[in-house]
Protein backbone atom coordinates (compact mmCIF):
# COMPACT_ATOMS: atom_id res chain seq x y z
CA UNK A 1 170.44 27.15 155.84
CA UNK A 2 171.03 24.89 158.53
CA UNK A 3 169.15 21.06 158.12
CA UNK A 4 165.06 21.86 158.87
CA UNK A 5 164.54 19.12 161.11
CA UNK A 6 167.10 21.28 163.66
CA UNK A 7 165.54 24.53 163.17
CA UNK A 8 162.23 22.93 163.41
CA UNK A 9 162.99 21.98 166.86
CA UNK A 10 164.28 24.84 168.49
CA UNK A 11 161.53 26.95 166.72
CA UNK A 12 158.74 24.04 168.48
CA UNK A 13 161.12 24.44 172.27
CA UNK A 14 160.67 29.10 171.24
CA UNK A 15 157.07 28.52 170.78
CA UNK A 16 157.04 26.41 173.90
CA UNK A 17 158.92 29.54 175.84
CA UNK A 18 162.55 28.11 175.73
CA UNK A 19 164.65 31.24 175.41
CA UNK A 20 167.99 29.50 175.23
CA UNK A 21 166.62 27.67 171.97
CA UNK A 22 166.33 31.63 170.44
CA UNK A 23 169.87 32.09 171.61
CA UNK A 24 170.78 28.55 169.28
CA UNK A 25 168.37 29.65 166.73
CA UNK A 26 170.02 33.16 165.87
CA UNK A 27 173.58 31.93 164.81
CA UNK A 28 171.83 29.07 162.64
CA UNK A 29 169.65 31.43 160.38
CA UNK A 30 171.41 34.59 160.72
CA UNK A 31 174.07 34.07 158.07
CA UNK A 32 171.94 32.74 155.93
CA UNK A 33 169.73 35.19 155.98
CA UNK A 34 172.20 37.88 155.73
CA UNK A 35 173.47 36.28 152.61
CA UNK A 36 169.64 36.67 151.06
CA UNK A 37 169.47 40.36 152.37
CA UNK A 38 172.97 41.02 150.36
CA UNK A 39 171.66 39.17 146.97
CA UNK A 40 168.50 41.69 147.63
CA UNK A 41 170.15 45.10 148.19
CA UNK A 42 172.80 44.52 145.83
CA UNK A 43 170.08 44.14 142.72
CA UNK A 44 168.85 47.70 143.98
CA UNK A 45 172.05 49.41 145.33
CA UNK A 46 171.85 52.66 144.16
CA UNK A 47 168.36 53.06 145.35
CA UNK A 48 168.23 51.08 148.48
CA UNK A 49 169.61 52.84 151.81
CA UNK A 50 169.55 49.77 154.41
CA UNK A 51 172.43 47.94 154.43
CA UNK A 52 171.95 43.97 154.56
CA UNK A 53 172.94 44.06 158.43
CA UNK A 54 170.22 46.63 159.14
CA UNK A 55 167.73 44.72 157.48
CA UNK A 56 168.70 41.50 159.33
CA UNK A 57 168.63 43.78 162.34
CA UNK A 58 165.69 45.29 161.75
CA UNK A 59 163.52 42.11 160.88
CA UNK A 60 164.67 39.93 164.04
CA UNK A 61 163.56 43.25 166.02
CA UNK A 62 160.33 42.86 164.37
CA UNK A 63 160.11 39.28 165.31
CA UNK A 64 161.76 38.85 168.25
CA UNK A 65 161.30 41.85 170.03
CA UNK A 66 158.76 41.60 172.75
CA UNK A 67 157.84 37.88 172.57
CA UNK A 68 158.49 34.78 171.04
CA UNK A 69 156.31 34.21 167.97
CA UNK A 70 155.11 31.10 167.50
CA UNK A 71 156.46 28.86 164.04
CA UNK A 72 155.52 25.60 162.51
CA UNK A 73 158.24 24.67 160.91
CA UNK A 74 161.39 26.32 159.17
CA UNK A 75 159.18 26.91 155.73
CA UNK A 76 156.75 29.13 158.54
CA UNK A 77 159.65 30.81 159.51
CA UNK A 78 161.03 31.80 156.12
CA UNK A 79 157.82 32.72 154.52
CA UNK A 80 157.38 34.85 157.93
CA UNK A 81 161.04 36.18 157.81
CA UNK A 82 159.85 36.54 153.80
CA UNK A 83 156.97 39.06 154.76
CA UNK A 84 158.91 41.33 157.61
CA UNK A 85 161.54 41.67 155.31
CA UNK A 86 159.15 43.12 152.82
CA UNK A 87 157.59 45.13 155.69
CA UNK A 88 160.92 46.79 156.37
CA UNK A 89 161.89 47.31 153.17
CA UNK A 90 158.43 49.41 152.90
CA UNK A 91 158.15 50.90 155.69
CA UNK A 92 162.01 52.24 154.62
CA UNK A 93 160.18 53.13 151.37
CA UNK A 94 157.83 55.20 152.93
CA UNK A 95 159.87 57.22 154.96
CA UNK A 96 162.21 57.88 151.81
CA UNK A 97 159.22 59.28 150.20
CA UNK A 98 157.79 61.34 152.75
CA UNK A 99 161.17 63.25 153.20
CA UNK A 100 161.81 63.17 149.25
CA UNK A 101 158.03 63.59 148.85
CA UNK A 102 158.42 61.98 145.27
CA UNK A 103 160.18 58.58 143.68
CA UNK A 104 160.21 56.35 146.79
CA UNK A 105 161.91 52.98 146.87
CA UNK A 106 162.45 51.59 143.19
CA UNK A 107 162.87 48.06 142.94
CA UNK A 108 163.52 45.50 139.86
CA UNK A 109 161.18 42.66 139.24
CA UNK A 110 163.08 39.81 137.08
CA UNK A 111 163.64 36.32 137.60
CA UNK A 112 167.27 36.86 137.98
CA UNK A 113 168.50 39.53 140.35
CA UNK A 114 170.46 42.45 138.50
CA UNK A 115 169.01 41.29 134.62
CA UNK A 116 169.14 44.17 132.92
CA UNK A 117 165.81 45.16 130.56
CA UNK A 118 163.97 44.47 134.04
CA UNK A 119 160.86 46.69 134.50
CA UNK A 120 161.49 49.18 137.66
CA UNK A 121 158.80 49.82 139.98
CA UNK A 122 158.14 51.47 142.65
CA UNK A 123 158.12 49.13 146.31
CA UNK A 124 155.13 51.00 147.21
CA UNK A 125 152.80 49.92 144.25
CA UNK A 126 154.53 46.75 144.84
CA UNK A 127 153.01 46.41 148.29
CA UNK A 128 149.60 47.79 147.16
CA UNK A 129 149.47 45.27 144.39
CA UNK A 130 150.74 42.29 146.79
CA UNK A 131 148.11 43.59 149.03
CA UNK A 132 145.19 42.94 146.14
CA UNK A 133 146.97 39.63 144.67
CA UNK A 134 147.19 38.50 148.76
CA UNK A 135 143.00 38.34 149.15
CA UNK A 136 142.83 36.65 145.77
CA UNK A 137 146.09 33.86 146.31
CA UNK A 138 148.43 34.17 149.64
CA UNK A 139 150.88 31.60 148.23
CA UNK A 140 151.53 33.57 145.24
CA UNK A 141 152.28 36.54 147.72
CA UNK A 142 154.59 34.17 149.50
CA UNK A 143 156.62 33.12 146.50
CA UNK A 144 156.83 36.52 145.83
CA UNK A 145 158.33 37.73 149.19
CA UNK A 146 160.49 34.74 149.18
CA UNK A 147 161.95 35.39 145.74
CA UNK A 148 162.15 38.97 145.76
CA UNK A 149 162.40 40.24 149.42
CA UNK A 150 164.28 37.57 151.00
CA UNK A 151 166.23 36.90 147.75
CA UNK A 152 165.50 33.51 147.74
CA UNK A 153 166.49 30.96 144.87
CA UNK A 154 163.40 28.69 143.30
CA UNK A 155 165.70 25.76 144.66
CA UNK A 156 165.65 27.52 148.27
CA UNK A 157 161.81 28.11 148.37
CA UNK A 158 160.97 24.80 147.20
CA UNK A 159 162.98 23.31 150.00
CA UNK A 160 161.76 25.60 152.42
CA UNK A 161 158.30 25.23 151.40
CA UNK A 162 158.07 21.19 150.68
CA UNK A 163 157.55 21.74 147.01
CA UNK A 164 159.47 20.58 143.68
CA UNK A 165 161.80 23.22 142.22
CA UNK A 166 159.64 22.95 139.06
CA UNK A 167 156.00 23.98 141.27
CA UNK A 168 157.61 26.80 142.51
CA UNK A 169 158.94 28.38 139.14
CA UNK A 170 155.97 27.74 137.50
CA UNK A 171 154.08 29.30 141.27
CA UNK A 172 157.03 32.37 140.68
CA UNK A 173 156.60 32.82 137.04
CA UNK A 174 152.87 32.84 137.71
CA UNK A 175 152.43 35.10 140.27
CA UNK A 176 155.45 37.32 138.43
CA UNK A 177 152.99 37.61 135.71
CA UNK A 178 149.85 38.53 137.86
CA UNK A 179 151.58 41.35 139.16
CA UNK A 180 153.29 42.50 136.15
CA UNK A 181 149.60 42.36 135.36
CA UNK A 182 148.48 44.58 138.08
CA UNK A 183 151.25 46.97 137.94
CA UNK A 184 150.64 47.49 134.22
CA UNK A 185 146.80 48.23 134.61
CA UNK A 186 147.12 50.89 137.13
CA UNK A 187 150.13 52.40 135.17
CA UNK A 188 153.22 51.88 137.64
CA UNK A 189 155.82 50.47 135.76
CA UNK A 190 158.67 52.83 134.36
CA UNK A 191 161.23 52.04 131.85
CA UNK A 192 164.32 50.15 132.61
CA UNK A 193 167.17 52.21 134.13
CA UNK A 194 170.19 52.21 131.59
């Protein structure tokens, strides 16, 4: 991505009601995050129907849509871009399984994208169990959107977030393991595809 102190300006002249700064803002983040959404859908091809464009798309819709929203800084943005990502990705979930009426959206949890032996789950017990692990830790949600729904790198978050590379693996592996935790208890994890 593009050097934070110049995204962290023309976010601060968007918040302030610039709408030229949104016009310089779009071609700075866009390819970047279009090269995230492509590291996401390609772990989950075969079960994911957006196409990394149409989740760009989709997500700047989301946020851009009807007004400016209002950032902090470029680690607000990407934890922000983090969670709409996740919301589309769910919401595309849901409609699979309400025509399907059965499997849903099946998504890999690893530390490495595409690692085979990876539990699969389904992205709707995902999002229930990021909803529970949300009202006990936020941040752990965050790493968790970054990593796996924006297809973020630990190097990536940490910049985006301020932190050492070493915090966030040990904030990933953490919150990884919390969920892994929750998922197991209420019996949604299914074997590894092979």
């Amino acid at each position: 991505m593009e050097s934070a102190p110049a995204i962290t300006l023309l976010l601060r002249r968007i918040r302030e009601g610039d709408r030229a700064a949104l016009d310089a803002l779009i071609p700075l983040v866009y390819s970047e995050l279009h090269r995230l959404a492509v590291n996401q859908i390609r772990a989950d091809r075969a079960n994911l129907t957006l196409q990394p464009t149409a989740l760009i798309h989709e997500a700047f819709l989301r946020l851009f849509g009807s007004s400016a929203p209002s950032f902090e800084d470029r680690a607000h943005f990407l934890g922000v871009v983090s969670r709409v990502m996740r919301q589309v990705l769910v919401d595309s979930a849901r409609k699979r399984q309400a025509l399907k009426r059965a499997g849903g959206l099946r998504v890999t949890l690893e530390d490495v994208p595409g690692a085979a032996g990876s539990p699969v789950v389904d992205l709707l017990a995902i999002d229930q169990a990021l909803e529970r692990l949300g009202r006990e830790d936020p941040r752990m949600v965050q790493l968790i959107e970054m990593r796996f729904f924006a297809g973020m790198t630990a190097e990536e978050t940490a910049e985006a977030l301020g932190d050492s590379v070493h915090v966030v693996r040990h904030g990933i592996r953490y919150a990884l393991a919390t969920l892994r935790r929750d998922l197991d208890t209420s019996g949604t994890f299914a074997p590894p595809a092979r």
